[in-house]
Protein backbone atom coordinates (compact mmCIF):
# COMPACT_ATOMS: atom_id res chain seq x y z
CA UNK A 1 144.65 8.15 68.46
CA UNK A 2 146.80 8.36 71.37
CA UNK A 3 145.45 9.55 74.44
CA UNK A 4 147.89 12.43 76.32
CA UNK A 5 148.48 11.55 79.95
CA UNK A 6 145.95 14.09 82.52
CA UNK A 7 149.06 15.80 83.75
CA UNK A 8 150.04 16.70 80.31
CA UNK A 9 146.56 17.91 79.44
CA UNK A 10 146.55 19.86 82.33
CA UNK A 11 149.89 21.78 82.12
CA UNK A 12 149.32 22.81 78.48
CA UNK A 13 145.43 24.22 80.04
CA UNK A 14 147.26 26.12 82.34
CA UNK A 15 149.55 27.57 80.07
CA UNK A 16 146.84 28.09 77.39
CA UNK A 17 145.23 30.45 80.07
CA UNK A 18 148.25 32.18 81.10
CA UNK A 19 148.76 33.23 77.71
CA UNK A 20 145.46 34.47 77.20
CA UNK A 21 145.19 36.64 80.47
CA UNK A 22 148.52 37.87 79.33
CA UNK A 23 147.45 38.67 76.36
CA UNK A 24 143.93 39.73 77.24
CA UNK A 25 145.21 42.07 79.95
CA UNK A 26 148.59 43.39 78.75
CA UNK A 27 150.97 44.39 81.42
CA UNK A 28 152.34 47.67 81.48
CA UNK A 29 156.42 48.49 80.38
CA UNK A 30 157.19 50.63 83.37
CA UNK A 31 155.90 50.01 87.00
CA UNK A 32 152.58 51.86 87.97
CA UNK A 33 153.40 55.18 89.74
CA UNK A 34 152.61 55.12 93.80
CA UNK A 35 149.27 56.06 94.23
CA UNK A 36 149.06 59.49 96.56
CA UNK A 37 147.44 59.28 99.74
CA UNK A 38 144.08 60.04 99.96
CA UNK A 39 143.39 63.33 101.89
CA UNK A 40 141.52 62.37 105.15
CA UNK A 41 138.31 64.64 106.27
CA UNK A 42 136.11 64.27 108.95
CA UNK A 43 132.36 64.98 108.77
CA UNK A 44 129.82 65.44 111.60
CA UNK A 45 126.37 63.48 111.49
CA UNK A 46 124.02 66.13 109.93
CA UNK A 47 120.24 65.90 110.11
CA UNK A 48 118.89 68.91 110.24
CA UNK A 49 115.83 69.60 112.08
CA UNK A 50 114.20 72.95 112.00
CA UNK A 51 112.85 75.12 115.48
CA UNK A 52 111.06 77.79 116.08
CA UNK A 53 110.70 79.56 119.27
CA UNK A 54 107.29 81.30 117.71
CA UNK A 55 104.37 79.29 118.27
CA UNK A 56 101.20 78.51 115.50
CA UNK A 57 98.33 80.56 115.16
CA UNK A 58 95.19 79.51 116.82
CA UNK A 59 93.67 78.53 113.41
CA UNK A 60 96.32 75.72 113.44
CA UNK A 61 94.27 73.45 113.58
CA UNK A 62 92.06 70.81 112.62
CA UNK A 63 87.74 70.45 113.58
CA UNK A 64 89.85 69.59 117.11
CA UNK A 65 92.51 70.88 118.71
CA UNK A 66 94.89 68.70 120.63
CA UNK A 67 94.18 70.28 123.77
CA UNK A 68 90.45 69.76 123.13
CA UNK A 69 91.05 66.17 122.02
CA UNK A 70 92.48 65.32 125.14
CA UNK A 71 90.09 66.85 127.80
CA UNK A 72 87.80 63.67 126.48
CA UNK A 73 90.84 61.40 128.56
CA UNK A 74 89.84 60.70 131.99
CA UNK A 75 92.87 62.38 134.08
CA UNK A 76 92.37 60.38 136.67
CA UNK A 77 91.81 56.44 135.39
CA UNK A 78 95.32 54.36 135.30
CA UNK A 79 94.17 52.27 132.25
CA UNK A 80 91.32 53.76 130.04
CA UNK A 81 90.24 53.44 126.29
CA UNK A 82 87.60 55.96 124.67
CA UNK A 83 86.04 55.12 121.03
CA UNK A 84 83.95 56.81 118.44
CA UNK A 85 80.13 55.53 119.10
CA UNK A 86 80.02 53.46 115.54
CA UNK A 87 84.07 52.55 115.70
CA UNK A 88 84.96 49.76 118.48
CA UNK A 89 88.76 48.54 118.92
CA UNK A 90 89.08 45.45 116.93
CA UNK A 91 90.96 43.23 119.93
CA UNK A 92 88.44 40.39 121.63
CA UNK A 93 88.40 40.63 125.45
CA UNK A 94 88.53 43.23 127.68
CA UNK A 95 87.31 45.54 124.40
CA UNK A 96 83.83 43.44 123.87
CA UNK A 97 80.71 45.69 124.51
CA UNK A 98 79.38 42.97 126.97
CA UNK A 99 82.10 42.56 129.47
CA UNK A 100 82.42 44.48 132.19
CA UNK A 101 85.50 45.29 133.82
CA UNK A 102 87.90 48.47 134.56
CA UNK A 103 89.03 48.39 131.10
CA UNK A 104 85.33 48.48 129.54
CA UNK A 105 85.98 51.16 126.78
CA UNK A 106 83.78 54.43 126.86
CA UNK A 107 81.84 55.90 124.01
CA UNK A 108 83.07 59.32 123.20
CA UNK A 109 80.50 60.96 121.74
CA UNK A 110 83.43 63.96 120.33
CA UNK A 111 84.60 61.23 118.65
CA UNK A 112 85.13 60.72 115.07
CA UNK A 113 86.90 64.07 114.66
CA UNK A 114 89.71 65.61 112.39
CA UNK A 115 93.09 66.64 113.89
CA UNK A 116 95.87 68.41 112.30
CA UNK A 117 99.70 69.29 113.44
CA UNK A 118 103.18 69.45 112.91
CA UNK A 119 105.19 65.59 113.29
CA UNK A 120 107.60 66.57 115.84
CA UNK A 121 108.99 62.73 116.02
CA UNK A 122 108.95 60.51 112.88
CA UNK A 123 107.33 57.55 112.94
CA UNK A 124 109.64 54.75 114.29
CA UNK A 125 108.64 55.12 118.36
CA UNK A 126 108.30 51.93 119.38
CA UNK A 127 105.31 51.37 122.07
CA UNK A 128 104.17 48.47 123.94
CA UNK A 129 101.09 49.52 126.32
CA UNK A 130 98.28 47.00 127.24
CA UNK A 131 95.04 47.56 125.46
CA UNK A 132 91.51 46.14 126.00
CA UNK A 133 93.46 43.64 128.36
CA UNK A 134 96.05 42.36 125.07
CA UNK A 135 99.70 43.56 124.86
CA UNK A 136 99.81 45.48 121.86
CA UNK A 137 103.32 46.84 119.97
CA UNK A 138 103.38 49.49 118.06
CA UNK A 139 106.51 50.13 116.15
CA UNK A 140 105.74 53.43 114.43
CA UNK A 141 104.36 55.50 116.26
CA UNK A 142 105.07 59.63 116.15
CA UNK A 143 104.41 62.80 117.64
CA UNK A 144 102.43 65.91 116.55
CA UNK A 145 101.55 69.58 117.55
CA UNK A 146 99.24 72.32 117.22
CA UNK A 147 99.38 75.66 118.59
CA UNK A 148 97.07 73.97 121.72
CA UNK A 149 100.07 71.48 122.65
CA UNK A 150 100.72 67.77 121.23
CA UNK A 151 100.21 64.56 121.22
CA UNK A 152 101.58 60.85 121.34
CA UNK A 153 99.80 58.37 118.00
CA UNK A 154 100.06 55.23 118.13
CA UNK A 155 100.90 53.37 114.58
CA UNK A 156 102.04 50.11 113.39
CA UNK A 157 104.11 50.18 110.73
CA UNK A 158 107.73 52.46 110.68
CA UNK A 159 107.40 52.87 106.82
CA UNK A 160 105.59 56.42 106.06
CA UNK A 161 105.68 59.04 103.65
CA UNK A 162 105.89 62.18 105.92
CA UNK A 163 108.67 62.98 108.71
CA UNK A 164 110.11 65.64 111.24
CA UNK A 165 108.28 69.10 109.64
CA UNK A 166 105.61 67.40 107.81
CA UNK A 167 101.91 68.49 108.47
CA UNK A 168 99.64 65.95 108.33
CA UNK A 169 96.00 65.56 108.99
CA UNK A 170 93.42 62.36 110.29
CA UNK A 171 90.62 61.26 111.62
CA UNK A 172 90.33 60.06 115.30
CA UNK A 173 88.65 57.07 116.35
CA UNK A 174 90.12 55.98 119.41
CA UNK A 175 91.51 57.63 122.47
CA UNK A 176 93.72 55.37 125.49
CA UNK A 177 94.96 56.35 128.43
CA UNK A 178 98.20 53.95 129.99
CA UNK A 179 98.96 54.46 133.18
CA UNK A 180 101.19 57.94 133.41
CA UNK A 181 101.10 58.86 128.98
CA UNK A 182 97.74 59.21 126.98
CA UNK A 183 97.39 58.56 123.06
CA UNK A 184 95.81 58.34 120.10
CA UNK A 185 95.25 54.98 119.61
CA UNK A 186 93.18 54.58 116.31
CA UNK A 187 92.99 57.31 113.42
CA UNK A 188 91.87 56.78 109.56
CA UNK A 189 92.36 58.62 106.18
CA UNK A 190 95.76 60.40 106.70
CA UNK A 191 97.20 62.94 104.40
CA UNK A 192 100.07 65.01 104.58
CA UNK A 193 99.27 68.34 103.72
CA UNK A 194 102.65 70.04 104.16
CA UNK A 195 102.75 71.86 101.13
CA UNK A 196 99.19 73.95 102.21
CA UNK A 197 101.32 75.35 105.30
CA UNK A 198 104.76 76.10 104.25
CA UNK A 199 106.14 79.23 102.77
CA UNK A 200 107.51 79.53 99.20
CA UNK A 201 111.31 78.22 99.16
CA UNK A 202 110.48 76.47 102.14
CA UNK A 203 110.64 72.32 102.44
CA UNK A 204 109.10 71.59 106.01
CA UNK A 205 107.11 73.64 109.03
CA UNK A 206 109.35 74.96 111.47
CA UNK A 207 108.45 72.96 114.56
CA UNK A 208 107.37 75.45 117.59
CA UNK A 209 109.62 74.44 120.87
CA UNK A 210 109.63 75.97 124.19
CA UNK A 211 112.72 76.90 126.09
CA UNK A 212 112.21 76.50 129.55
CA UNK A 213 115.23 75.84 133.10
CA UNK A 214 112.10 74.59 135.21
CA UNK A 215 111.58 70.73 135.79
CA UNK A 216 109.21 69.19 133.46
CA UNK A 217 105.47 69.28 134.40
CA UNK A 218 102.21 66.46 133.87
CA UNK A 219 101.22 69.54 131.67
CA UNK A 220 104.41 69.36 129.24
CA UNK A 221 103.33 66.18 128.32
CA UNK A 222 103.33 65.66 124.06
CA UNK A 223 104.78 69.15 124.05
CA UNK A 224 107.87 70.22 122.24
CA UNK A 225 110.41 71.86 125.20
CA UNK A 226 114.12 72.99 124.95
CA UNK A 227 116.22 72.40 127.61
CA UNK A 228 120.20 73.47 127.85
CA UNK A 229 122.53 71.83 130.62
CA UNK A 230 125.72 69.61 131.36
CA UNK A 231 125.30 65.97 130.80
CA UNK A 232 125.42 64.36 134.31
CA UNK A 233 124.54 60.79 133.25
CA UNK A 234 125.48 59.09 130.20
CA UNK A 235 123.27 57.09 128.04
CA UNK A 236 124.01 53.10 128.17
CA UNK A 237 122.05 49.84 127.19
CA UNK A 238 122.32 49.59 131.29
CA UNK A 239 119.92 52.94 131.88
CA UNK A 240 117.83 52.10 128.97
CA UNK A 241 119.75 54.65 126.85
CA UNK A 242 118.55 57.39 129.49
CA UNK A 243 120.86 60.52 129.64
CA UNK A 244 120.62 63.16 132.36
CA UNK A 245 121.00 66.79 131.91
CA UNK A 246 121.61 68.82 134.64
CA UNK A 247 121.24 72.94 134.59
CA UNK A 248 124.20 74.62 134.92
CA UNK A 249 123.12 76.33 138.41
CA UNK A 250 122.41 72.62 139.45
CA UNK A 251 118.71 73.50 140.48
CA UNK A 252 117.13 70.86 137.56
CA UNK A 253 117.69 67.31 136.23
CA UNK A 254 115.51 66.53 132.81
CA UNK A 255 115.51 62.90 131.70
CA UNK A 256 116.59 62.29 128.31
CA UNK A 257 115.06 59.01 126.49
CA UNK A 258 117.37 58.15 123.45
CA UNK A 259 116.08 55.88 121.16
CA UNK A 260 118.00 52.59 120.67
CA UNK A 261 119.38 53.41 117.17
CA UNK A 262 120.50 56.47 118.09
CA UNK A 263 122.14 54.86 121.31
CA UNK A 264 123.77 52.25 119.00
CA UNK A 265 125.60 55.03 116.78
CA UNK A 266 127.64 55.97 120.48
CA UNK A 267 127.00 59.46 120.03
CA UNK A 268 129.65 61.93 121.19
CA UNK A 269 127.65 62.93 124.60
CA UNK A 270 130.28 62.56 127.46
CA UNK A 271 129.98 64.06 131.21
CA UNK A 272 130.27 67.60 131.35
CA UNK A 273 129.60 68.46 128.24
CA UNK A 274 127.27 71.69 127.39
CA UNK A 275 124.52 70.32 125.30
CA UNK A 276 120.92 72.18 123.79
CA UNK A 277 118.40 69.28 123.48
CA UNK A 278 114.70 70.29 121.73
CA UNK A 279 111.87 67.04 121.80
CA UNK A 280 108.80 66.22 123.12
CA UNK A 281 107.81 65.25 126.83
CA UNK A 282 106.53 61.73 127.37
CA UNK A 283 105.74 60.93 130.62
CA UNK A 284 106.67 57.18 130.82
CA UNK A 285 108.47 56.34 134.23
CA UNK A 286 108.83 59.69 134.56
CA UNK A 287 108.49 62.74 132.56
CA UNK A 288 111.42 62.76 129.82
CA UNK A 289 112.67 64.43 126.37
CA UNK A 290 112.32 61.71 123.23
CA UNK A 291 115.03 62.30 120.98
CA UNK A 292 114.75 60.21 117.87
CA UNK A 293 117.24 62.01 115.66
CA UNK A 294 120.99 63.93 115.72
CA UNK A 295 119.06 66.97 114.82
CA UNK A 296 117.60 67.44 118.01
CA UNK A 297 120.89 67.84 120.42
CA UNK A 298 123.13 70.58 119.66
CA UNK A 299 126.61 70.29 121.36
CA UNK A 300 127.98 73.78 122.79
């Protein structure tokens, strides 16, 4: 048989398939009609957060309330840890029963005890404080409040079933103390019990905030405050993504901490603009506003 030169076999290939996408595909008689132009919106970032300017009831609560929790922190020590007599902080060093240093952790005898409140900050606060003597990141760490005031905890891992609203409930093991904030630093067995504290129709706790034009006190800290002013600082990667709102009578500056992700979106927060910003205080380098979410600064 005789062989057909390459080029030839490869010509009548390529007109094999150019029939057969023809035919498989089928071109249309007329030309297509232009295509109209899309009608351009623009949307706003929405996540919703919901306030309340009326605080819990005293029954709030869990066995502990916050406040009560954290009158077991010594005030006064720059770096202290507190534990649950039968619960010690798994980190060799500065933690071990037999060493004695400044860091030597103190039995709480309060300790283990059951805490409930409101998560005012979802759990993706990232914290690096030095414990027992070891550098220690946690990357999901949240907020929470009772009607007594709230509360920094300290948590590993950002993925979690609960959020801004949610009530939850634990056990506390572990109490720290870093420098100018104080924490929860180990809990056990939580459980979000939002559904035992909400209203019919309703999908989350309102969280309880408090408007004030005063500067932020060592008291405010955990607590959810609202503050209203003019933006006299922007927030950059070269301030740490640290805003500054200024009263309108020009008698108060409140620190604003944006977290990084929200820094990274560029939000629309230029000088001189009116802005309503609702978080709670950490006192970290000074005493500041976390904001973790667009639902917590309203533009007026």
């Amino acid at each position: 048989m005789r062989r057909l030169p390459c080029f030839f076999k490869a010509h009548t290939m390529l007109a094999t398939s150019i029939c057969l996408l023809g035919m498989a595909c089928g071109g249309p008689e007329e030309p297509l009609s232009p295509r109209p132009d899309s009608e351009v919106t623009e949307e706003s970032v929405q996540e919703p957060i919901e306030f309340t300017t009326t605080n819990y009831t005293e029954s709030f609560k869990g066995d502990t309330s916050i406040a009560s929790l954290r009158s077991n922190i010594d005030a006064n020590a720059f770096v202290w840890h507190g534990f649950a007599p039968d619960d010690s902080y798994p980190v060799s060093g500065d933690c071990e029963p037999d060493r004695r240093g400044e860091t030597t952790p103190v039995t709480v005898s309060a300790l283990p005890t059951k805490v409930r409140g409101v998560v005012t900050i979802y759990p993706r606060y990232f914290v690096k404080p030095s414990i027992c003597g070891e550098d220690e990141r946690f990357y999901g760490s949240f907020f929470i409040q009772d009607a007594s005031g709230g509360m920094l905890v300290l948590r590993d891992s950002r993925t979690a079933s609960f959020t801004f609203g949610d009530v939850v409930e634990f056990e506390v093991k572990g109490l720290m103390k870093f420098f100018d904030y104080d924490a929860i630093m180990a809990f056990d067995n939580l459980k979000v019990v939002t559904d035992e504290y909400i209203e019919e129709g309703e999908d989350k706790k309102a969280i309880y905030a408090e408007s004030i034009t005063r500067a932020f006190e060592a008291t405010d800290q955990g607590k959810v405050m609202r503050v209203t002013g003019v933006v006299s600082q922007e927030a950059t990667n070269n301030n740490f993504n640290e805003m500054r709102l200024q009263s309108e009578d020009g008698s108060t500056t409140w620190i604003i901490s944006l977290d990084r992700e929200v820094g990274q979106r560029d939000p629309d927060w230029r000088l001189g603009d009116k802005l309503e910003i609702t978080g709670p205080v950490l006192n970290s380098f000074g005493l500041k506003i976390i904001v973790m979410s667009y639902g917590q600064v309203k533009k007026l």
